[in-house]
Protein backbone atom coordinates (compact mmCIF):
# COMPACT_ATOMS: atom_id res chain seq x y z
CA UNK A 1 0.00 0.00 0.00
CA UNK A 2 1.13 3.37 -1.20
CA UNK A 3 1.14 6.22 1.56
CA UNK A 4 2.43 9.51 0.49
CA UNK A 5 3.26 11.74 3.38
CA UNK A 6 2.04 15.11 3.71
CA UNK A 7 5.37 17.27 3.13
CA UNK A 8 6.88 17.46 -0.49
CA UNK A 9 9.09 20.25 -1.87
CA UNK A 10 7.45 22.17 -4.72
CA UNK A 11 10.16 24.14 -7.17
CA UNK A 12 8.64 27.28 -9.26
CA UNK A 13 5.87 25.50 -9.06
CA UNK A 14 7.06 23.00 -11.91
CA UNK A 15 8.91 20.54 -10.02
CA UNK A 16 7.53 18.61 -7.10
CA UNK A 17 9.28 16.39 -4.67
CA UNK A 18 7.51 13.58 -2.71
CA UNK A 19 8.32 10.96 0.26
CA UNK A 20 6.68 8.09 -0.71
CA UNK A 21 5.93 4.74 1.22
CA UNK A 22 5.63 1.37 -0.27
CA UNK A 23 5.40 -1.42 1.90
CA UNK A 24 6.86 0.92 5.13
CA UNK A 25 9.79 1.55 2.89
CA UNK A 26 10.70 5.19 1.39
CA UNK A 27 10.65 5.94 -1.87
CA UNK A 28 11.61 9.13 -3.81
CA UNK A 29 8.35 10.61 -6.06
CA UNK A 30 9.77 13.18 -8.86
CA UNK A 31 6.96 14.62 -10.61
CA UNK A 32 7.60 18.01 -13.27
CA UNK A 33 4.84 19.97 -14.93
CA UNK A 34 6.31 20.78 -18.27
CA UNK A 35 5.52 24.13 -20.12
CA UNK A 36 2.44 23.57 -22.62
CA UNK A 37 2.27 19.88 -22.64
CA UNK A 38 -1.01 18.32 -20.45
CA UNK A 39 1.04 15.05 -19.25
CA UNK A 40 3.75 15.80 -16.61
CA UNK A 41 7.57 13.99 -15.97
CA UNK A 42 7.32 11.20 -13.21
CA UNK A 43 9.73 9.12 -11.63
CA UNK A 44 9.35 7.35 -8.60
CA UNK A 45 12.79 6.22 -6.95
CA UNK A 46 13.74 3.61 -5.08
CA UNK A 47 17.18 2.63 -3.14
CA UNK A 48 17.79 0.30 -6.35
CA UNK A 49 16.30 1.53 -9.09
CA UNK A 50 13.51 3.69 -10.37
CA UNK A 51 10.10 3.55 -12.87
CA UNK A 52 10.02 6.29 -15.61
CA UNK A 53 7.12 7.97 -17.46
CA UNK A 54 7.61 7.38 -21.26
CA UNK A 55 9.37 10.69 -21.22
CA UNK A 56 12.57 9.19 -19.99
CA UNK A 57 14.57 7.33 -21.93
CA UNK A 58 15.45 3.62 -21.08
CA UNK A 59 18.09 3.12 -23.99
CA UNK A 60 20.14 5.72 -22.21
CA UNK A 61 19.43 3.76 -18.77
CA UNK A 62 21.09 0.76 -20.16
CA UNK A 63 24.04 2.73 -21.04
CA UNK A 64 24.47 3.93 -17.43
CA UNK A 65 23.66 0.58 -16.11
CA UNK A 66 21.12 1.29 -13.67
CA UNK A 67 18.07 -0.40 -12.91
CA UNK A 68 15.06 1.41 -14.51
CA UNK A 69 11.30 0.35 -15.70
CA UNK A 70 9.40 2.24 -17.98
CA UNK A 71 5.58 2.47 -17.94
CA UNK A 72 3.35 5.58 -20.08
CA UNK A 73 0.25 7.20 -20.22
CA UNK A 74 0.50 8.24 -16.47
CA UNK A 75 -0.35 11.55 -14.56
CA UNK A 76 -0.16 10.97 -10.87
CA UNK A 77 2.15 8.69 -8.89
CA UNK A 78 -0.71 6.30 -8.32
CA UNK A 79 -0.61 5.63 -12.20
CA UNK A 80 2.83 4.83 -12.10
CA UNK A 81 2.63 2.11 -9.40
CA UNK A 82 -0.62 0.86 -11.20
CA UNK A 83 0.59 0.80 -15.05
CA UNK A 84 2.31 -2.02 -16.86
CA UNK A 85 5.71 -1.76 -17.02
CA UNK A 86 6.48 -1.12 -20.78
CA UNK A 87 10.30 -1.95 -20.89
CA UNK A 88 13.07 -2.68 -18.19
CA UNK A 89 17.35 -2.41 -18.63
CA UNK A 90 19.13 -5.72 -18.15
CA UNK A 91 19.83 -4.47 -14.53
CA UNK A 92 16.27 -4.42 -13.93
CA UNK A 93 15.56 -7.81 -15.46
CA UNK A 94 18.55 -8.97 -12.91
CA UNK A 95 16.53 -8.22 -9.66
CA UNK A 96 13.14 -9.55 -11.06
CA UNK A 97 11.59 -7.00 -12.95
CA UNK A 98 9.78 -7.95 -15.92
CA UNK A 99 7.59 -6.43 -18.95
CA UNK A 100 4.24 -6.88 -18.33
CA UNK A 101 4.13 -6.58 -14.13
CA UNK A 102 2.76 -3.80 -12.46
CA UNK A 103 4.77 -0.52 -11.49
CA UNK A 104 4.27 -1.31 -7.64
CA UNK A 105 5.72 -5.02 -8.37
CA UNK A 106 9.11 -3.38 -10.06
CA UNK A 107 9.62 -0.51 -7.40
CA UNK A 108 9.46 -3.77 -4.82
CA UNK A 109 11.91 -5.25 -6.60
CA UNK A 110 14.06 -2.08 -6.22
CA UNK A 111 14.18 -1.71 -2.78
């Protein structure tokens, strides 16, 4: 169960910060309104990976070797943990993470 506590830090009121919990553990929530465009940037970290709106781009997360999902059409942080992921890097795949599972599955993985 997702519980995101109260306090976040918003940034020129385009960038917003959030502690998230999963499972009792913390998690990072990155979320950026971008100018003229109705779906924002979200990310939500965790201590071993992360899962990416469609914005980011996982062929560059390979590169860096670092575990990342990708899942799209999402607005809020509750989207991400209930969308499919899309695609994973090969670090993902190592700690479980597959196409196909749900965002909440992969950030479990992660932590």
């Amino acid at each position: 169960m997702l519980r995101v506590i109260v306090y976040g830090l918003k940034v020129f009121g385009m960038i917003n910060v959030t502690n998230l919990k999963l499972d009792s553990k913390g998690c990072l929530g990155v979320r950026v309104d971008l100018p003229s465009c109705s779906s924002p940037l979200l990310l939500i970290m965790a201590e071993k990976g992360f899962v990416m709106c469609g914005f980011l781009n996982v062929e560059a997360a390979e590169r860096l070797n670092v575990a990342a999902a990708v899942v799209s059409g999402v607005k809020t942080f509750d989207d991400v943990l209930n969308a499919q992921i899309k695609a994973v890097t090969s670090k993902a795949k190592g700690m479980g993470v597959e196409v196909g599972m749900l965002g909440v599955e992969a950030l479990r993985r992660m932590i």
